[in-house]
C-alpha atoms as a PDB file:
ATOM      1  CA  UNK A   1     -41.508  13.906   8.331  1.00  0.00           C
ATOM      2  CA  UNK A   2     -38.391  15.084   6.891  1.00  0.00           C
ATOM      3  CA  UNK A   3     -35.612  16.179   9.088  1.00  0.00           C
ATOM      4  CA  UNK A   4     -34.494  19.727   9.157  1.00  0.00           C
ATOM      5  CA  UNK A   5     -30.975  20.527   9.283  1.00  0.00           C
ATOM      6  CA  UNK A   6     -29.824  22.420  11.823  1.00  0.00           C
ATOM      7  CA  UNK A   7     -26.449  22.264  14.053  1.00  0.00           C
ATOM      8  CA  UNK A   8     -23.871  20.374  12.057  1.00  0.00           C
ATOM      9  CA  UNK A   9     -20.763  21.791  11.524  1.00  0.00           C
ATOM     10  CA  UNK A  10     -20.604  19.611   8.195  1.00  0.00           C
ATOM     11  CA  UNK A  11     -23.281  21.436   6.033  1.00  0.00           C
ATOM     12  CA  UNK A  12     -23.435  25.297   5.388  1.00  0.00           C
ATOM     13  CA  UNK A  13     -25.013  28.326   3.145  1.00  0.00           C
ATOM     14  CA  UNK A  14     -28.246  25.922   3.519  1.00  0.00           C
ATOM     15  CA  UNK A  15     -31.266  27.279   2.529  1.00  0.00           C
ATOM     16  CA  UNK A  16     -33.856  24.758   4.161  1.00  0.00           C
ATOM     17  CA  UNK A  17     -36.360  23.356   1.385  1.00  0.00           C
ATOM     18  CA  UNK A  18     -39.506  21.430   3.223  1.00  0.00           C
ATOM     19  CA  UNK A  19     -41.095  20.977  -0.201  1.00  0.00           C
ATOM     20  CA  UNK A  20     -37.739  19.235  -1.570  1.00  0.00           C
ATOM     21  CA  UNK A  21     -37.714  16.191  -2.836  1.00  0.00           C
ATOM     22  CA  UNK A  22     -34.420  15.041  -2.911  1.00  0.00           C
ATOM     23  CA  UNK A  23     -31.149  16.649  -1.290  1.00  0.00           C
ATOM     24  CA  UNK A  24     -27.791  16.998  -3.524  1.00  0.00           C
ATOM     25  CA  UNK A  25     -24.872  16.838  -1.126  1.00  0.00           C
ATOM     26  CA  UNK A  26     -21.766  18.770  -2.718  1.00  0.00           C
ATOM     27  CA  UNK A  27     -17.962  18.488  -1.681  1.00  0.00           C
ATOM     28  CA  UNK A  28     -15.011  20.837  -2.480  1.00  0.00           C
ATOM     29  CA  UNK A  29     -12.062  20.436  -4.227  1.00  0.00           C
ATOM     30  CA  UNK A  30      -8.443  20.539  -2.432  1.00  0.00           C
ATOM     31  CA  UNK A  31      -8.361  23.887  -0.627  1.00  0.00           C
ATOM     32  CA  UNK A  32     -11.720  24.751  -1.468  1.00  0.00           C
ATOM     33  CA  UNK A  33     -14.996  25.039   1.095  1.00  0.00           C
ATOM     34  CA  UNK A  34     -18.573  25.432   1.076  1.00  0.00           C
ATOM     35  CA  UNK A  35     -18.554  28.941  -0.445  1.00  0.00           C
ATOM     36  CA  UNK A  36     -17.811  27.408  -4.014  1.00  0.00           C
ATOM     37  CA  UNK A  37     -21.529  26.142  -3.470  1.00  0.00           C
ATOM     38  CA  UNK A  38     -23.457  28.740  -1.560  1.00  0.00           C
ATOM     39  CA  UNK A  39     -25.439  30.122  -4.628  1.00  0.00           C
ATOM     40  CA  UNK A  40     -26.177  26.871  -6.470  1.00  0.00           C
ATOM     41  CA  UNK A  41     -29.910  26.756  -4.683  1.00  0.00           C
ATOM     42  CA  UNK A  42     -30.855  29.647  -7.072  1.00  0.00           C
ATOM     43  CA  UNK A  43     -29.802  27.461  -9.860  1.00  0.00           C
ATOM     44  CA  UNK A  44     -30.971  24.334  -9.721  1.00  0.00           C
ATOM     45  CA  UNK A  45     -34.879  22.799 -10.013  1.00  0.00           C
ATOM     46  CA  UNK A  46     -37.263  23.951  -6.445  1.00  0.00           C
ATOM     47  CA  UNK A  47     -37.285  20.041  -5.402  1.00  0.00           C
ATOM     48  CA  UNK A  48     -33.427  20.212  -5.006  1.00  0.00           C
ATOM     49  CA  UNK A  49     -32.268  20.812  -1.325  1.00  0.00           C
ATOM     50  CA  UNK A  50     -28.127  21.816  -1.869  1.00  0.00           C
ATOM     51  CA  UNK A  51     -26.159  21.020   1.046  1.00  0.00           C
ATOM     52  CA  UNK A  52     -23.200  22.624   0.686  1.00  0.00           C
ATOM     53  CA  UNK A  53     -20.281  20.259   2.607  1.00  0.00           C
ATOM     54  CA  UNK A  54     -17.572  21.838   5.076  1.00  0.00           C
ATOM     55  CA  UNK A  55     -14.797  20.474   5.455  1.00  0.00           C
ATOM     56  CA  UNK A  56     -12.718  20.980   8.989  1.00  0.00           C
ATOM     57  CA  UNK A  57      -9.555  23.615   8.379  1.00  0.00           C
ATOM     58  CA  UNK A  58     -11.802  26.284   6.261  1.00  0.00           C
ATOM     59  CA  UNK A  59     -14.679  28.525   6.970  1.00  0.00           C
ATOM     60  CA  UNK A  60     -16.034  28.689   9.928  1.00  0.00           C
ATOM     61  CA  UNK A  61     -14.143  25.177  10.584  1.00  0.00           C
ATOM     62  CA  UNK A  62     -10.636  27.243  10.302  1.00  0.00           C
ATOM     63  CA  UNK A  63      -9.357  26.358  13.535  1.00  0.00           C
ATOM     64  CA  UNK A  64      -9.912  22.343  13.093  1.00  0.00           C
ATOM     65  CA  UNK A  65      -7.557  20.082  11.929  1.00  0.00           C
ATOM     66  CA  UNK A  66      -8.114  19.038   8.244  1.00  0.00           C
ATOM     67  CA  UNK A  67      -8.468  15.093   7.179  1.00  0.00           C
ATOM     68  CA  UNK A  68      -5.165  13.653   5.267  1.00  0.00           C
ATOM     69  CA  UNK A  69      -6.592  10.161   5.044  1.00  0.00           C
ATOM     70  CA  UNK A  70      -9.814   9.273   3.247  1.00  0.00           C
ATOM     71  CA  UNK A  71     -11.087   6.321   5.481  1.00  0.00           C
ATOM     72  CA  UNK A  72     -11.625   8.608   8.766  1.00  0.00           C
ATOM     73  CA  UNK A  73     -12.641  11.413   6.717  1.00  0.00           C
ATOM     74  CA  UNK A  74     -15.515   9.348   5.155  1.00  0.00           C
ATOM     75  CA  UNK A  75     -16.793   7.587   8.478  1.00  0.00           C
ATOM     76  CA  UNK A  76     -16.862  10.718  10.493  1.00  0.00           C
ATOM     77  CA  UNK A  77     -18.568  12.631   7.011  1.00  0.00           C
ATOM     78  CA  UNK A  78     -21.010   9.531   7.159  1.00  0.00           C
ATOM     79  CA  UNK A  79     -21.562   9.526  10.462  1.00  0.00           C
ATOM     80  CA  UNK A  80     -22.624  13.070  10.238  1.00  0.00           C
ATOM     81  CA  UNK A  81     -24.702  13.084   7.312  1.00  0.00           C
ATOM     82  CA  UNK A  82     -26.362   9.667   8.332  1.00  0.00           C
ATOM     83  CA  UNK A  83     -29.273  11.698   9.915  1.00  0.00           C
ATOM     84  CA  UNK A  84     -30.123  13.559   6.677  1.00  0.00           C
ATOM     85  CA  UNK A  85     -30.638  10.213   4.323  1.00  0.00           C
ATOM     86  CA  UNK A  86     -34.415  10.283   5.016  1.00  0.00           C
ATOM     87  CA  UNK A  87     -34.521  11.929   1.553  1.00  0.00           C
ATOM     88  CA  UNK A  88     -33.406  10.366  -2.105  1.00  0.00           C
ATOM     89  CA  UNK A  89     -30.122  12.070  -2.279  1.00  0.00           C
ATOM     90  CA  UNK A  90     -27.490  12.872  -5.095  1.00  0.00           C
ATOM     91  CA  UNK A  91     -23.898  13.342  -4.427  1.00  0.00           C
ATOM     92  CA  UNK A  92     -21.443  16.235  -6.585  1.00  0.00           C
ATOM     93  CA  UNK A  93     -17.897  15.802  -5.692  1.00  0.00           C
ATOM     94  CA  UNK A  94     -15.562  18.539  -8.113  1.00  0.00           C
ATOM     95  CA  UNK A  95     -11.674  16.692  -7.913  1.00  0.00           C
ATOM     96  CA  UNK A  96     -10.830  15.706  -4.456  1.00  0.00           C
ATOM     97  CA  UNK A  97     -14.622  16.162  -3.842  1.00  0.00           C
ATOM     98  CA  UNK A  98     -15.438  13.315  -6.636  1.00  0.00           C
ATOM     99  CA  UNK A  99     -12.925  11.267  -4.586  1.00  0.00           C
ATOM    100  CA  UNK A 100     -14.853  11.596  -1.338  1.00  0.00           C
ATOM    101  CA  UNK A 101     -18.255  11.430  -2.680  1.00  0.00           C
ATOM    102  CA  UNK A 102     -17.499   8.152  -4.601  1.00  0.00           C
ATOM    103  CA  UNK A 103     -15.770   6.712  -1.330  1.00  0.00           C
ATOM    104  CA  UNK A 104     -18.398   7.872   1.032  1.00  0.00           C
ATOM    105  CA  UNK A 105     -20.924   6.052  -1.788  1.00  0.00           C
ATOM    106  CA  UNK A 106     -19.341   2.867  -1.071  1.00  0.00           C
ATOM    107  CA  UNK A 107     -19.537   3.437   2.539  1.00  0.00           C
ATOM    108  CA  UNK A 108     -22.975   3.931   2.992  1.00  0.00           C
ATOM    109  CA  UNK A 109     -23.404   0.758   0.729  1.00  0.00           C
ATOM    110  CA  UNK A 110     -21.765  -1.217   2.642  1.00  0.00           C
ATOM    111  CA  UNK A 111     -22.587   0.414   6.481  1.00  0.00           C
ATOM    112  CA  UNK A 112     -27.233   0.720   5.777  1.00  0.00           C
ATOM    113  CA  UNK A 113     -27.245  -0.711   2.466  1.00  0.00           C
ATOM    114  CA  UNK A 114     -27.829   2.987   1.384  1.00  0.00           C
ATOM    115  CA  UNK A 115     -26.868   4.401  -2.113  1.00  0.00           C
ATOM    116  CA  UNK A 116     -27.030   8.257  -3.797  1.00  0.00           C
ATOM    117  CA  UNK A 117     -29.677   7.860  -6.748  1.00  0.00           C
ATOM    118  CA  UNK A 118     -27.195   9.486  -8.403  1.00  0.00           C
ATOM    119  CA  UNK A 119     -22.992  10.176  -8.268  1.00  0.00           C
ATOM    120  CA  UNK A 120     -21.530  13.218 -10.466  1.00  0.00           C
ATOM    121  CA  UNK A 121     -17.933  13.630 -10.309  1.00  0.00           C
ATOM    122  CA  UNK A 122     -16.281  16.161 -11.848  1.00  0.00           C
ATOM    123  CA  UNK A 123     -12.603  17.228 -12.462  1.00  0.00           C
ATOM    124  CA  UNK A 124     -10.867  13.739 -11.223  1.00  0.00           C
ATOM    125  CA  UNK A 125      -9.049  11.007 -12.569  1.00  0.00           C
ATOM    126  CA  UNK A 126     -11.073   7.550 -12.045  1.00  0.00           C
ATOM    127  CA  UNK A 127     -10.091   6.563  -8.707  1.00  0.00           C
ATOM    128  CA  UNK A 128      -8.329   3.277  -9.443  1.00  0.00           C
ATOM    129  CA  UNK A 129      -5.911   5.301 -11.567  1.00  0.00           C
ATOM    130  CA  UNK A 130      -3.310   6.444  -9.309  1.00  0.00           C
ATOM    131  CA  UNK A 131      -2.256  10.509  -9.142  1.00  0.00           C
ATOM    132  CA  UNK A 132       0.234  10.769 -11.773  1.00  0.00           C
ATOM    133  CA  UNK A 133       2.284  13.877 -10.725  1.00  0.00           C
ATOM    134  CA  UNK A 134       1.728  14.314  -6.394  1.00  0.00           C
ATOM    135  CA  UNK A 135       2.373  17.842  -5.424  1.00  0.00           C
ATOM    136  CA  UNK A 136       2.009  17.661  -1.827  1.00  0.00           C
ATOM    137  CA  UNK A 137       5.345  17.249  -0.776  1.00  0.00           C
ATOM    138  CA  UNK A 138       7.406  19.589  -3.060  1.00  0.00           C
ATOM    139  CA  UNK A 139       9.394  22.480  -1.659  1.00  0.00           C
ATOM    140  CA  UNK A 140       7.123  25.724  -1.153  1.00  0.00           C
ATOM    141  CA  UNK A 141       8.771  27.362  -4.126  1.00  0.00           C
ATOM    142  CA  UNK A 142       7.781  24.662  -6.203  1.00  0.00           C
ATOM    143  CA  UNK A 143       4.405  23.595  -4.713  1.00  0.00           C
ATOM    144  CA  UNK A 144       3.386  27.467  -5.017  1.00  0.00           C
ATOM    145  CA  UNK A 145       4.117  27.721  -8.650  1.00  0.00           C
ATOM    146  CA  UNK A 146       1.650  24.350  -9.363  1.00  0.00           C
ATOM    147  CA  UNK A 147      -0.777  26.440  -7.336  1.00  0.00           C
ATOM    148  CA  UNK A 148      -0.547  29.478  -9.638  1.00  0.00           C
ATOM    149  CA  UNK A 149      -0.544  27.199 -13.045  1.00  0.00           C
ATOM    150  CA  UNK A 150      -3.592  25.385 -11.846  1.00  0.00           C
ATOM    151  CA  UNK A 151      -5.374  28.828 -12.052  1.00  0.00           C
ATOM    152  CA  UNK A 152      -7.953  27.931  -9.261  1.00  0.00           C
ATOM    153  CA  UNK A 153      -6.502  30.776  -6.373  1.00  0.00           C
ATOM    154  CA  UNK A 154      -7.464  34.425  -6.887  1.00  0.00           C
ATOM    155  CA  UNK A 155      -4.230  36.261  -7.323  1.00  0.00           C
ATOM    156  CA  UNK A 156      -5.150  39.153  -4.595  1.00  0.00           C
ATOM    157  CA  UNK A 157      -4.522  35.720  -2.462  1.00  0.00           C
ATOM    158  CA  UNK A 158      -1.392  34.199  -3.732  1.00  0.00           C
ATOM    159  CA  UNK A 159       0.015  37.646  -3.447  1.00  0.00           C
ATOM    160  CA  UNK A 160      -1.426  38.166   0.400  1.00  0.00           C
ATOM    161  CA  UNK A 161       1.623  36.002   2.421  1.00  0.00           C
ATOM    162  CA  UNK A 162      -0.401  36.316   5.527  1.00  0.00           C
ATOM    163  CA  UNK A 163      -3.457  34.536   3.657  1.00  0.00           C
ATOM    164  CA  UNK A 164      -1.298  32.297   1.890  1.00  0.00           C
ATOM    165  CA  UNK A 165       0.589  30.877   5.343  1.00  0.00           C
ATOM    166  CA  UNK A 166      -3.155  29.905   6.434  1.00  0.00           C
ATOM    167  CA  UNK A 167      -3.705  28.351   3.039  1.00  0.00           C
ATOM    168  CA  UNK A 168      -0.862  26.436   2.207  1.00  0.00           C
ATOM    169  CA  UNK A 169      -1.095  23.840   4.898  1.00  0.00           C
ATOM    170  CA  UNK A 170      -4.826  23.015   4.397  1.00  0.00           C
ATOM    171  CA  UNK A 171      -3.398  22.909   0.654  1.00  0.00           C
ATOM    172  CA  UNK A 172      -0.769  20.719   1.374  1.00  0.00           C
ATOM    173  CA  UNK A 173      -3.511  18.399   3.928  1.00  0.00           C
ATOM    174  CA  UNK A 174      -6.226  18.109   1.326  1.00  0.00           C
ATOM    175  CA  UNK A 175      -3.643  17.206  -1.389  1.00  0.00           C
ATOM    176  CA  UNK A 176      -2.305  14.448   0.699  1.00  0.00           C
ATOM    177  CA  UNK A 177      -5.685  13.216   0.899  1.00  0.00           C
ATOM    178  CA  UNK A 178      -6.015  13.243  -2.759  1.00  0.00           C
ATOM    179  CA  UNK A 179      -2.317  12.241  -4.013  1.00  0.00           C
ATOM    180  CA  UNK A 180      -1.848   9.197  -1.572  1.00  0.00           C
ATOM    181  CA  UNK A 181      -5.513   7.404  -2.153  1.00  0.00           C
ATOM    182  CA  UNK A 182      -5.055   4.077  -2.331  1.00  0.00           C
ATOM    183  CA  UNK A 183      -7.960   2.950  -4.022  1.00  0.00           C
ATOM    184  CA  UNK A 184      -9.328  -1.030  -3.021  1.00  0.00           C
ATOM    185  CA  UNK A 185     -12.022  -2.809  -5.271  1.00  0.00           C
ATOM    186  CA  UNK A 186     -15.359  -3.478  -4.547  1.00  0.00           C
ATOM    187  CA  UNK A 187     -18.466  -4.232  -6.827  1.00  0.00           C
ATOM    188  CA  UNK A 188     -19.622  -1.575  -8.829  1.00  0.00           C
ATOM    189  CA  UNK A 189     -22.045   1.389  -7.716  1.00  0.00           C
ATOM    190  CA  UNK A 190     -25.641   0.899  -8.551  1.00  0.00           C
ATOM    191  CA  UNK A 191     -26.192   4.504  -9.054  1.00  0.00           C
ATOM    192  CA  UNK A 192     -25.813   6.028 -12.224  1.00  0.00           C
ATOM    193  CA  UNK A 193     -22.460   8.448 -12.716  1.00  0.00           C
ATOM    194  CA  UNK A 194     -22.064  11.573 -14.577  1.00  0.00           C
ATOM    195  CA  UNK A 195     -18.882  12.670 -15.233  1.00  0.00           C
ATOM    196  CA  UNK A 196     -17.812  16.282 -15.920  1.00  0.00           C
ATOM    197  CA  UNK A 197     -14.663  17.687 -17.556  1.00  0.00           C
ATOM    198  CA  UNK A 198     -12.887  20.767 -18.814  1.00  0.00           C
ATOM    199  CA  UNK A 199     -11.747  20.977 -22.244  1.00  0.00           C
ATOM    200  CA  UNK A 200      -8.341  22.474 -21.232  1.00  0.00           C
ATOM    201  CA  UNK A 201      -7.786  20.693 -17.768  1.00  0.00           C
ATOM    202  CA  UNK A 202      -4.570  19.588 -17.736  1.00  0.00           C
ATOM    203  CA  UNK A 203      -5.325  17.702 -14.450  1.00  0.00           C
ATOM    204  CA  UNK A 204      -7.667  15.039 -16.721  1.00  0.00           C
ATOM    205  CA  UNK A 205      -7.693  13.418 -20.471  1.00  0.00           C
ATOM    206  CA  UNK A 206     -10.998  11.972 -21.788  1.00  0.00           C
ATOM    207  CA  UNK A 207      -9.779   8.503 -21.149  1.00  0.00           C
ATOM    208  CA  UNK A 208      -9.069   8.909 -17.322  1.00  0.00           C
ATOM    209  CA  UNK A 209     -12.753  10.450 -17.143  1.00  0.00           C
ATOM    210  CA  UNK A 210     -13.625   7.621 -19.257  1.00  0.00           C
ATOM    211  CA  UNK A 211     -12.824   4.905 -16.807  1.00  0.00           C
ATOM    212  CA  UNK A 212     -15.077   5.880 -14.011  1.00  0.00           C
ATOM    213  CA  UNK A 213     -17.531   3.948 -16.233  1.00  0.00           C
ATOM    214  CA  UNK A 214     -15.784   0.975 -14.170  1.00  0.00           C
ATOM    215  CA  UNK A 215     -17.630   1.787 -11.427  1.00  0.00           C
ATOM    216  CA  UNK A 216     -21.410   1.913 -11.938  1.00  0.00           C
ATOM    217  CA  UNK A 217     -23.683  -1.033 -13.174  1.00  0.00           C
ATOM    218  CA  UNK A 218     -25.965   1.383 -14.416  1.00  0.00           C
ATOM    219  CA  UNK A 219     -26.460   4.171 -16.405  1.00  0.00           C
ATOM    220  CA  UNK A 220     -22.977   6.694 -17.623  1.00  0.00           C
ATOM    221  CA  UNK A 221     -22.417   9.712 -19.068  1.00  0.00           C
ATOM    222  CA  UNK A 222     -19.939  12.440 -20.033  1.00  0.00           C
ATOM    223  CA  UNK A 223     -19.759  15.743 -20.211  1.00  0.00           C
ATOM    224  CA  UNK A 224     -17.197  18.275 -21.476  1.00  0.00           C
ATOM    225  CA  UNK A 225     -17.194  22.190 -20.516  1.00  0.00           C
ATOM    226  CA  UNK A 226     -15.061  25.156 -21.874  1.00  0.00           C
ATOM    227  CA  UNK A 227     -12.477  25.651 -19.241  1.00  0.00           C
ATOM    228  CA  UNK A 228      -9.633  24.386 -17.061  1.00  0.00           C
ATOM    229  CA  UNK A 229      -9.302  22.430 -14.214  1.00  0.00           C
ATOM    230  CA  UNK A 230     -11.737  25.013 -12.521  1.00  0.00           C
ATOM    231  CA  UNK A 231     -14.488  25.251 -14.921  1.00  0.00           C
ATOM    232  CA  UNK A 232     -16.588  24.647 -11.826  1.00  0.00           C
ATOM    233  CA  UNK A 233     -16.335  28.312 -11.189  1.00  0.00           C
ATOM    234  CA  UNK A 234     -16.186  29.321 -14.653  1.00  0.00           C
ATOM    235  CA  UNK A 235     -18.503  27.346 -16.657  1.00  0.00           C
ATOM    236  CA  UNK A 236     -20.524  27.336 -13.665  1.00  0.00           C
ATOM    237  CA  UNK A 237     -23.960  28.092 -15.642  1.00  0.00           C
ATOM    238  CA  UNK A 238     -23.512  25.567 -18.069  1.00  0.00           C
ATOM    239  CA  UNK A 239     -22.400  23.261 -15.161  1.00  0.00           C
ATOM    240  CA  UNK A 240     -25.478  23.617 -12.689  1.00  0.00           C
ATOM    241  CA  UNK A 241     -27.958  23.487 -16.351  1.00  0.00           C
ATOM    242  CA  UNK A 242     -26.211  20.067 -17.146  1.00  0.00           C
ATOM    243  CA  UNK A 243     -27.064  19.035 -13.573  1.00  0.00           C
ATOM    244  CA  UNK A 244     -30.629  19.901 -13.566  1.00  0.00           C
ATOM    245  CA  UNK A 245     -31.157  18.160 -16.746  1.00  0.00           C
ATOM    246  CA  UNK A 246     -30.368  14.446 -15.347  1.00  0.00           C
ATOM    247  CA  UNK A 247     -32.215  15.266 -11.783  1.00  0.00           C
END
């Protein structure tokens, strides 16, 4: 029998799915939450149980300290979700969400000798290429103006300073999280990656999306959307069509 999922703080905006057959576990970007995937069950095939991730410092996790290393971040996220494997399941990971679900991949390879039947990333540099312009530790002048260029924060928010004092920290957390990576090599994934991009991302060329073909033994593809560095939101249609397709 498959097990329901009920009381963890990790996983929210489920809509339970007995008649599922596999579960797609999906993680943020930097400053994002679980609300960027709350509608994606209406989307995507019946069999598909979405299991939106939250993060701690957002949502109803506000008050909790967010992660700024990867390695504790992915064992407690493992340790969490290690209940819920009893299905196949499929990881989505949009920029610093590619990063963790491509880390936490590895873990669970190398912890139960468990793999996702399938890794999409989307958004993100391969993750042996190191961040080529860090943001986290500029001045707040500066670091706010790379917020507003990356076009991913509504501007009723970057004009609400009360808002923007809660969301400049977890900003400035997640980023850290991102920027100072340090990737170490293993073998290659067995699952097959998909790899999404924008067209007008300036975050990520072709050839940096290119290279997560490093990382599988199996199967790779790209795929290219109209959009920038949040075509997630904007493309997100195409996106979730594209996704259904290879499930």
């Amino acid at each position: 029998m498959a097990v329901s999922i009920t009381n963890t703080p990790w996983i929210e905006y489920y809509q339970p799915n007995p008649q599922a057959k596999l579960r797609l576990f999906c993680f943020p970007y930097a400053g994002g939450s679980a609300t960027v995937f709350r509608t994606w069950n209406r989307d995507l095939p019946s069999f598909v149980e979405v299991c939106p991730i939250q993060l701690p410092g957002r949502g109803s996790r506000l008050r909790e300290t967010p992660f700024t290393q990867i390695s504790p971040l992915v064992q407690t996220l493992g340790n969490a979700l290690f209940p819920y494997l009893d299905k196949p399941y499929v990881f989505f990971g949009h920029s610093l969400g590619a990063l963790i679900g491509f880390e936490l991949a590895r873990y669970f390879r190398r912890n139960i000798s468990s793999s996702p039947i399938h890794l999409f990333v989307s958004g993100r540099q391969a993750p042996h290429i190191p961040d080529p312009l860090p943001r986290h530790a500029l001045p707040e002048q500066e670091f706010l103006q790379e917020i507003k260029c990356l076009n991913g924060t509504p501007k009723e928010v970057l004009e609400n300073t009360e808002m923007m004092q809660l969301l400049i920290p977890l900003l400035r957390a997640d980023l850290v999280l991102d920027e100072a990576y340090v990737y170490t090599s293993e073998p290659r994934l067995e699952c097959p990656i998909t790899v999404f991009g924008g067209l007008e991302d300036p975050e990520t060329n072709s050839e940096q999306l290119e290279a997560w073909r490093e990382h599988t033994n199996t199967a790779f593809s790209i795929e290219m959307f109209p959009g920038n560095h949040f075509f997630i939101n904007t493309a997100q249609p195409l996106l979730l069509q594209a996704i259904a397709q290879v499930l």
